[in-house]
N, C-alpha and C. Protein backbone atom coordinates (compact mmCIF):
# COMPACT_ATOMS: atom_id res chain seq x y z
N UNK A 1 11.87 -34.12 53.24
CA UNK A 1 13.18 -33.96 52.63
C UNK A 1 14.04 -33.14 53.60
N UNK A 2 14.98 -33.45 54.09
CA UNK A 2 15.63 -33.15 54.90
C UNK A 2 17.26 -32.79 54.44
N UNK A 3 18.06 -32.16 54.57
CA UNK A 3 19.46 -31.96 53.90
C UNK A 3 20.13 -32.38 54.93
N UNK A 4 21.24 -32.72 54.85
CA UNK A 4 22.68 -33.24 55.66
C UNK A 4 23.68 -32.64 54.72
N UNK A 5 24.41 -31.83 55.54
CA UNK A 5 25.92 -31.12 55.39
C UNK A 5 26.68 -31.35 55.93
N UNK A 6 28.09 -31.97 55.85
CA UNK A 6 29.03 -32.20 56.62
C UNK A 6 30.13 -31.47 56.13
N UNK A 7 30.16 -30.40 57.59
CA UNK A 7 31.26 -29.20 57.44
C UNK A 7 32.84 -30.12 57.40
N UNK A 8 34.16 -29.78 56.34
CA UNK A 8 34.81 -30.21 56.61
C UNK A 8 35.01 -31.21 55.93
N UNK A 9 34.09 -31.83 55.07
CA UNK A 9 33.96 -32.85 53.72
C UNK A 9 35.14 -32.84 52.80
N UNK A 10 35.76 -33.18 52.07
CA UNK A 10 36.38 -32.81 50.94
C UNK A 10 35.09 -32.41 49.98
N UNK A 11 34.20 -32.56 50.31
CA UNK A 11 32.76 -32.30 49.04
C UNK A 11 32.28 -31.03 49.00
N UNK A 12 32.30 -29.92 48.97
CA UNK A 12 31.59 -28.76 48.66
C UNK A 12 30.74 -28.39 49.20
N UNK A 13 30.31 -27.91 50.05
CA UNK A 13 29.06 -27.09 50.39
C UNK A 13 28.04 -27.50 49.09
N UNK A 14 27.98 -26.87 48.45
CA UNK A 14 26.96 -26.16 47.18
C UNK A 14 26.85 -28.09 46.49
N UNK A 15 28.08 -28.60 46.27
CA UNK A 15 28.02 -29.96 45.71
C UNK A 15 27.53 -30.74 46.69
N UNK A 16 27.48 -30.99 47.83
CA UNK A 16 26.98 -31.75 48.40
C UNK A 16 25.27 -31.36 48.67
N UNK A 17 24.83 -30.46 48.42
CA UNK A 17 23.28 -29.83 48.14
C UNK A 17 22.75 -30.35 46.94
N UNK A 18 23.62 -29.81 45.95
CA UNK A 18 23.19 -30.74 44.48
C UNK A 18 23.30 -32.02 44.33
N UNK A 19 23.90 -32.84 44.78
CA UNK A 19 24.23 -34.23 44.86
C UNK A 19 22.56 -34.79 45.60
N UNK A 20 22.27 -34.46 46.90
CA UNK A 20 21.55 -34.57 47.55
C UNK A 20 19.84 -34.59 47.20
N UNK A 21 19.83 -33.44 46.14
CA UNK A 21 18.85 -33.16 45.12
C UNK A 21 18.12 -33.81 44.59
N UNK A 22 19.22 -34.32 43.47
CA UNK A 22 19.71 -35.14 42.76
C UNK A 22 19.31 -36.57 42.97
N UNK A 23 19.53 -37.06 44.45
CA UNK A 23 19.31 -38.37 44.51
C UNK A 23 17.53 -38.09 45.26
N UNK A 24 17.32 -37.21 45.96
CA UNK A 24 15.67 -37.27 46.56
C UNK A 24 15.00 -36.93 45.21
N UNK A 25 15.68 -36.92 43.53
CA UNK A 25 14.77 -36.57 42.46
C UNK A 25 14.67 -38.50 42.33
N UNK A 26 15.96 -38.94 42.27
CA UNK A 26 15.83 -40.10 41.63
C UNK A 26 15.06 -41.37 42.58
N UNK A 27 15.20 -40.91 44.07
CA UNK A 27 14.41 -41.71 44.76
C UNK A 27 12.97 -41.16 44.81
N UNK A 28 12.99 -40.42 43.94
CA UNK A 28 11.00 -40.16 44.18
C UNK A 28 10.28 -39.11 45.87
N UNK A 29 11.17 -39.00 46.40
CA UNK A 29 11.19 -38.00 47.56
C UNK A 29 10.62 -36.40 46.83
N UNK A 30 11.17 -36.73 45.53
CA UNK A 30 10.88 -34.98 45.10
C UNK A 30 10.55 -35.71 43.56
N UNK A 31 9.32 -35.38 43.46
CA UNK A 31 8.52 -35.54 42.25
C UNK A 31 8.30 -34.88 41.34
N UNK A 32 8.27 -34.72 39.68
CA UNK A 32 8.37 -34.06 38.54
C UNK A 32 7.11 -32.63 39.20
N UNK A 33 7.69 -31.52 39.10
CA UNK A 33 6.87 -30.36 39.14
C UNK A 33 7.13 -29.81 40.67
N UNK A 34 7.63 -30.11 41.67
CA UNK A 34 7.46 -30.34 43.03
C UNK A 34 8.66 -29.04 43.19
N UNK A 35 8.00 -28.10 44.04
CA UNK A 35 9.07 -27.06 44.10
C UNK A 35 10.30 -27.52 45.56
N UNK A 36 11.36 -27.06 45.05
CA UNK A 36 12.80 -26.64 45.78
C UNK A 36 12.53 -25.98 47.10
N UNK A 37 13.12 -26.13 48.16
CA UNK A 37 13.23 -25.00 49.17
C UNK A 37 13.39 -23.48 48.57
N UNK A 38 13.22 -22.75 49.09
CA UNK A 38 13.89 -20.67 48.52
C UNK A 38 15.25 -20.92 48.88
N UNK A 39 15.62 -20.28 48.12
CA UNK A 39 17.21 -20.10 47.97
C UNK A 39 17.86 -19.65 49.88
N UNK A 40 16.86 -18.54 49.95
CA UNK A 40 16.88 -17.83 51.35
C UNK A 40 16.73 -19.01 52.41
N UNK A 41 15.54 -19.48 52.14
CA UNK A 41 15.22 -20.55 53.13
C UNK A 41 15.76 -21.66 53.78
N UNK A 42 16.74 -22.42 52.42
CA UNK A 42 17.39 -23.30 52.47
C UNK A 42 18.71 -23.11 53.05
N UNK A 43 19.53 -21.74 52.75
CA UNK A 43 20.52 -21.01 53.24
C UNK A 43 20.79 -20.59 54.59
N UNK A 44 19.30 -20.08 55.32
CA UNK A 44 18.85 -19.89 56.82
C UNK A 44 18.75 -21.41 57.67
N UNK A 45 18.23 -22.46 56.69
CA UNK A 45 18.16 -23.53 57.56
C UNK A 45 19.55 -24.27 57.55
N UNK A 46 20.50 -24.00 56.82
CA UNK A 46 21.59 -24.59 57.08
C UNK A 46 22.37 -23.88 57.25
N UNK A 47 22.67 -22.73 57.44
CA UNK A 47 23.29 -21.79 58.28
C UNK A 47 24.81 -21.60 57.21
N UNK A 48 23.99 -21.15 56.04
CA UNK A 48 24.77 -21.47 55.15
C UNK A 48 25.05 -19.90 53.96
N UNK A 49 26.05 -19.15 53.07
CA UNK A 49 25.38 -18.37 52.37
C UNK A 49 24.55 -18.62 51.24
N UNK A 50 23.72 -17.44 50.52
CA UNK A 50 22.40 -18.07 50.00
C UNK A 50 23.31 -18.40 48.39
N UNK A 51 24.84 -18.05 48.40
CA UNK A 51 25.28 -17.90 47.00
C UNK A 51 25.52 -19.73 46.81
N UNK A 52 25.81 -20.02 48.15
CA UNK A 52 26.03 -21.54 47.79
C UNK A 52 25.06 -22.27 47.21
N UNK A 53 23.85 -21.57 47.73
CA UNK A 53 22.71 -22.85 47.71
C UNK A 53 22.39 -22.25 45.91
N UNK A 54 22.31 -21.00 45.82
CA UNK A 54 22.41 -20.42 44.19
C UNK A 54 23.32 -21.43 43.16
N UNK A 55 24.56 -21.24 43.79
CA UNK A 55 25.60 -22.62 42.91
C UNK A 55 25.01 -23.56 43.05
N UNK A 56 24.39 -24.81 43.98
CA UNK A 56 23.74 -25.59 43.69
C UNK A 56 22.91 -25.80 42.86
N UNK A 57 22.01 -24.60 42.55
CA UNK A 57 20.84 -25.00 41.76
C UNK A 57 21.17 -24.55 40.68
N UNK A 58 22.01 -23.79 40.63
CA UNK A 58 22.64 -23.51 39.44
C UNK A 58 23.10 -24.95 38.38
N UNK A 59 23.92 -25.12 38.70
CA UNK A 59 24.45 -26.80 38.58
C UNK A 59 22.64 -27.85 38.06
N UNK A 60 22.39 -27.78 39.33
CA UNK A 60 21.15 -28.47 38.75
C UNK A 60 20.42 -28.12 37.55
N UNK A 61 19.93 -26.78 37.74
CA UNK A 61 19.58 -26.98 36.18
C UNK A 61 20.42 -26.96 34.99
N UNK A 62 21.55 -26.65 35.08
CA UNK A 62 22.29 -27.40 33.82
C UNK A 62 22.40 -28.88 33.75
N UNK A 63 22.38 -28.97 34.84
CA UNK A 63 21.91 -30.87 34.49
C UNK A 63 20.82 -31.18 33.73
N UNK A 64 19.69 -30.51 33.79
CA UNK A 64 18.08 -30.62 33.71
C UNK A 64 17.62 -31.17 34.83
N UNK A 65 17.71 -31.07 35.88
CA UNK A 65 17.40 -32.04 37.33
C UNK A 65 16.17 -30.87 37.89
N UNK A 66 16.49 -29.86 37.28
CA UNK A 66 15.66 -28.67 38.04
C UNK A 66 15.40 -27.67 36.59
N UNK A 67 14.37 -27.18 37.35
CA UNK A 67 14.15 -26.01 36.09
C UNK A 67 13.67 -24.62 37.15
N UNK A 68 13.63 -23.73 36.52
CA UNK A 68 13.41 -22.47 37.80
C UNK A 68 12.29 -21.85 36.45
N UNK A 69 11.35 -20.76 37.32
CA UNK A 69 10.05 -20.05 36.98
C UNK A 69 10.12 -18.86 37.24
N UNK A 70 10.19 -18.20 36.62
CA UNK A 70 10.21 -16.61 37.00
C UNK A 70 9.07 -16.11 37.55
N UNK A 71 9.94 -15.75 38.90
CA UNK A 71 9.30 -15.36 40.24
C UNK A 71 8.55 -16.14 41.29
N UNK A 72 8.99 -17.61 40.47
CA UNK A 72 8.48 -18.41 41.41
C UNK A 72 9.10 -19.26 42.16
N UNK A 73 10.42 -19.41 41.60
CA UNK A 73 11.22 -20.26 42.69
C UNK A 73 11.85 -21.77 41.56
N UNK A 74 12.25 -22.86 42.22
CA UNK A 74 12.79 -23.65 41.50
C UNK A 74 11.92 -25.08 41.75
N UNK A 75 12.16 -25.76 40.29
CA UNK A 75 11.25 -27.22 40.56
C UNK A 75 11.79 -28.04 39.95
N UNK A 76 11.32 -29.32 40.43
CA UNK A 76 11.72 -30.82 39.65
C UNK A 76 11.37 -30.64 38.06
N UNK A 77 12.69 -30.68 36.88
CA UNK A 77 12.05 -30.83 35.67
C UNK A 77 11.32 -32.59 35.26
N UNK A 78 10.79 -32.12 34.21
CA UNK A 78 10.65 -33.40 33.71
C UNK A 78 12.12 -34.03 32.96
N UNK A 79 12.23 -35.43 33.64
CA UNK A 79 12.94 -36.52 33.13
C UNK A 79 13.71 -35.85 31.54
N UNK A 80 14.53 -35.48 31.18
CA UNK A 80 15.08 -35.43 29.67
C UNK A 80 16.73 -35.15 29.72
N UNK A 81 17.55 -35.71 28.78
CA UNK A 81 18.98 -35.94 28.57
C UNK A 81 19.41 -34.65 28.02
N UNK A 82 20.24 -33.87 29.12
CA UNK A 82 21.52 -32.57 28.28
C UNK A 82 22.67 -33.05 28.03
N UNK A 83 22.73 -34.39 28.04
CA UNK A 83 24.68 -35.05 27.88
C UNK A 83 24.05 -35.82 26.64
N UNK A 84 25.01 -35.73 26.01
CA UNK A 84 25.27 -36.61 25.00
C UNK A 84 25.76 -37.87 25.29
N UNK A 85 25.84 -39.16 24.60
CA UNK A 85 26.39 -40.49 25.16
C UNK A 85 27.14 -40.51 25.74
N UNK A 86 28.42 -39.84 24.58
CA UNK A 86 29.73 -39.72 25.47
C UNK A 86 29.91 -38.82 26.36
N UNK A 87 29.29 -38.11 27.00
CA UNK A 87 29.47 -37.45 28.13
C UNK A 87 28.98 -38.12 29.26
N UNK A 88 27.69 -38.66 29.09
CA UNK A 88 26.86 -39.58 30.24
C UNK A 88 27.47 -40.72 30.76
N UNK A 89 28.07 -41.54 29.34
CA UNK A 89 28.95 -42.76 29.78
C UNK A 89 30.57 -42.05 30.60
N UNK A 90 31.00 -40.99 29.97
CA UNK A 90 32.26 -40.25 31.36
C UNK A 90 31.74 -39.98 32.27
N UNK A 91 30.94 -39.59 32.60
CA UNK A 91 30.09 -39.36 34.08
C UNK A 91 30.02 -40.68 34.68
N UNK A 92 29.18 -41.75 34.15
CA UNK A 92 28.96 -43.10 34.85
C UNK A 92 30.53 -43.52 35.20
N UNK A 93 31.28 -43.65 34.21
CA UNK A 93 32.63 -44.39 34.27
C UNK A 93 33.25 -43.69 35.76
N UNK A 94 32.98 -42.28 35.45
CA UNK A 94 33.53 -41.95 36.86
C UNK A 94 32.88 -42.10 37.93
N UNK A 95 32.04 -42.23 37.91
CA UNK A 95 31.18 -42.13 39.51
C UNK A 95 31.52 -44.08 40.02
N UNK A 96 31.68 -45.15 38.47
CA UNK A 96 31.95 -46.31 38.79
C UNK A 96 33.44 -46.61 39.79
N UNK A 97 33.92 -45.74 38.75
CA UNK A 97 35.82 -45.93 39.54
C UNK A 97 35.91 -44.91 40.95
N UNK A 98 34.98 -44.25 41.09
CA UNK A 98 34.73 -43.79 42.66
C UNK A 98 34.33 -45.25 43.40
N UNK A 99 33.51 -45.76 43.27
CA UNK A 99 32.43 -46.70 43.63
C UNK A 99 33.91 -48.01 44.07
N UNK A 100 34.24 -48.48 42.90
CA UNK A 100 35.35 -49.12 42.63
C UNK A 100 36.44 -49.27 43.67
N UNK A 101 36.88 -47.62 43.66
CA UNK A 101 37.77 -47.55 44.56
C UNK A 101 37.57 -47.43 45.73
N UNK A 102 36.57 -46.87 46.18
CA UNK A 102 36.17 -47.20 47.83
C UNK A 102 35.34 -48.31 48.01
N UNK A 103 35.11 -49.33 47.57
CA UNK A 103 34.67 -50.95 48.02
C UNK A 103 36.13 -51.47 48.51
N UNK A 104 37.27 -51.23 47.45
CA UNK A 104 38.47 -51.81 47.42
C UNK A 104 39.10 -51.50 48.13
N UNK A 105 39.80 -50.26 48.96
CA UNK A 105 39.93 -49.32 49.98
C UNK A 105 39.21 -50.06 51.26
N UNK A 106 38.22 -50.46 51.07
CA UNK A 106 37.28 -50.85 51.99
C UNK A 106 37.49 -52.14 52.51
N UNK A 107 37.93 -52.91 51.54
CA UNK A 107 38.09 -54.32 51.71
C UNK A 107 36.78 -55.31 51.48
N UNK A 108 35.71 -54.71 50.60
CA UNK A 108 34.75 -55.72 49.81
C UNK A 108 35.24 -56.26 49.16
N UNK A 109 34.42 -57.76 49.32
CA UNK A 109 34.15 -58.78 48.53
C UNK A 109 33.41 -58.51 46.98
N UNK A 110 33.96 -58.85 45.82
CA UNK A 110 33.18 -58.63 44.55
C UNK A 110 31.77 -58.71 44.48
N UNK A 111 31.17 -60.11 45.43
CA UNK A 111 30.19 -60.09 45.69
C UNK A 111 29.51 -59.41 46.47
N UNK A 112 29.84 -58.97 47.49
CA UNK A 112 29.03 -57.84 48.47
C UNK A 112 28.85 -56.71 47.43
N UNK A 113 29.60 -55.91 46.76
CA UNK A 113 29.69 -54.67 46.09
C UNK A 113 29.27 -55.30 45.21
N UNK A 114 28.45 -55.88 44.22
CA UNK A 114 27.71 -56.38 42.89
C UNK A 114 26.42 -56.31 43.81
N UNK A 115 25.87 -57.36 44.77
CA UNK A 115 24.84 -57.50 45.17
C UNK A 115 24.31 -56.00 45.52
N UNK A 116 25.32 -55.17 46.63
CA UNK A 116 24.26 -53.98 47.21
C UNK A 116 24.29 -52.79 46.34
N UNK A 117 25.39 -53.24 45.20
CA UNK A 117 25.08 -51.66 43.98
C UNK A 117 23.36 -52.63 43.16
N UNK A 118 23.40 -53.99 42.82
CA UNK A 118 22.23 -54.56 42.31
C UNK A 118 20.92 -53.98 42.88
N UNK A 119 20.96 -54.21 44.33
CA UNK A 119 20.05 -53.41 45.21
C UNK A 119 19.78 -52.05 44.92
N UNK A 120 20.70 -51.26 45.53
CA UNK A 120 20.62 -49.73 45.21
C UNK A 120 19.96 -49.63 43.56
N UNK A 121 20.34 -50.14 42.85
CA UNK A 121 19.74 -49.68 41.48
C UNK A 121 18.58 -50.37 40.81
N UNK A 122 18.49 -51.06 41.68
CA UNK A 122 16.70 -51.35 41.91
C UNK A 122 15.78 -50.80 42.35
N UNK A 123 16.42 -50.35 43.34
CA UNK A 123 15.13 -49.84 44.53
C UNK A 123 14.90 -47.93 43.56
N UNK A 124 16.49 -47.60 43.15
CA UNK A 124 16.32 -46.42 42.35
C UNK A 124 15.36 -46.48 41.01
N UNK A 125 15.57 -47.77 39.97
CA UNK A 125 14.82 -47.83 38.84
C UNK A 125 13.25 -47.81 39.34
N UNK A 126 12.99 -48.47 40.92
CA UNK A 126 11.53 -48.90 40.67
C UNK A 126 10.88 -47.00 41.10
N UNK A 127 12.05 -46.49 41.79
CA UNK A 127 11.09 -45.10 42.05
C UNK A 127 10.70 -44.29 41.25
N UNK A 128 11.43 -44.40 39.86
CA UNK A 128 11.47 -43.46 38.63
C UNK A 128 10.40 -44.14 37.23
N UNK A 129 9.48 -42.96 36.63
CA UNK A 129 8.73 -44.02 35.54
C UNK A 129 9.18 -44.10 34.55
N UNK A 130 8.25 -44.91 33.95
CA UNK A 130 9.10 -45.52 32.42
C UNK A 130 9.32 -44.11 31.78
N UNK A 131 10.28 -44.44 30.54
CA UNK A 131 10.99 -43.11 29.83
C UNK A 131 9.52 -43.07 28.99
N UNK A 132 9.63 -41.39 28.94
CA UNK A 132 8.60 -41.57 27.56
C UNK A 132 9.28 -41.25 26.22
């Protein structure tokens, strides 16, 4: 697991850590129970302060993406929903009309952008297990 930061992003320091998380939870890179970098650690290797990488995980576990252990550091939670429908479906809707708008911006074809989001959310469903 490796992090990428790009100084100068419109994206956040701390959000672009959680984002990043986030997707090595859903691609299976970081597995239910599997501890986090140290706050310190992660902060030293990206030459970063440690409050950012704190906001990150902060964020995460209000998602439920992470859960933290006293005195032990932070880990992959198990799989479970803190949004309610209508919050989850405003989240999707937005991350769609992101999606949306930079294919279009871009100059994709309906079909190119159907096929490689089809892809992407395949290759994501097959890394994650069934709900219990």
């Amino acid at each position: 697991m490796k992090f990428r930061i790009v100084a100068g992003s419109s994206t956040s320091i701390y959000r672009q850590i959680a984002d990043q998380v986030a997707r090595f939870v859903a691609t299976g890179d970081l597995a239910v129970g599997e501890p986090l970098p140290s706050i310190r650690g992660l902060a030293k290797e990206l030459l970063i302060n440690p409050n950012t990488v704190v906001k990150a995980y902060s964020d995460l576990v209000r998602d439920g993406i992470v859960e933290t252990q006293a005195g032990r550091g932070f880990f992959v939670a198990k799989r479970r929903q803190v949004y309610s429908k209508s919050e989850r479906l405003r989240r999707l809707d937005e991350a769609i009309q992101g999606l949306v708008n930079q294919a279009v911006s871009l100059d994709f074809s309906l079909d190119e952008v159907s096929q490689r989001t089809l892809d992407a959310l395949q290759a994501a469903y097959q890394n994650i297990s069934p709900k219990q």
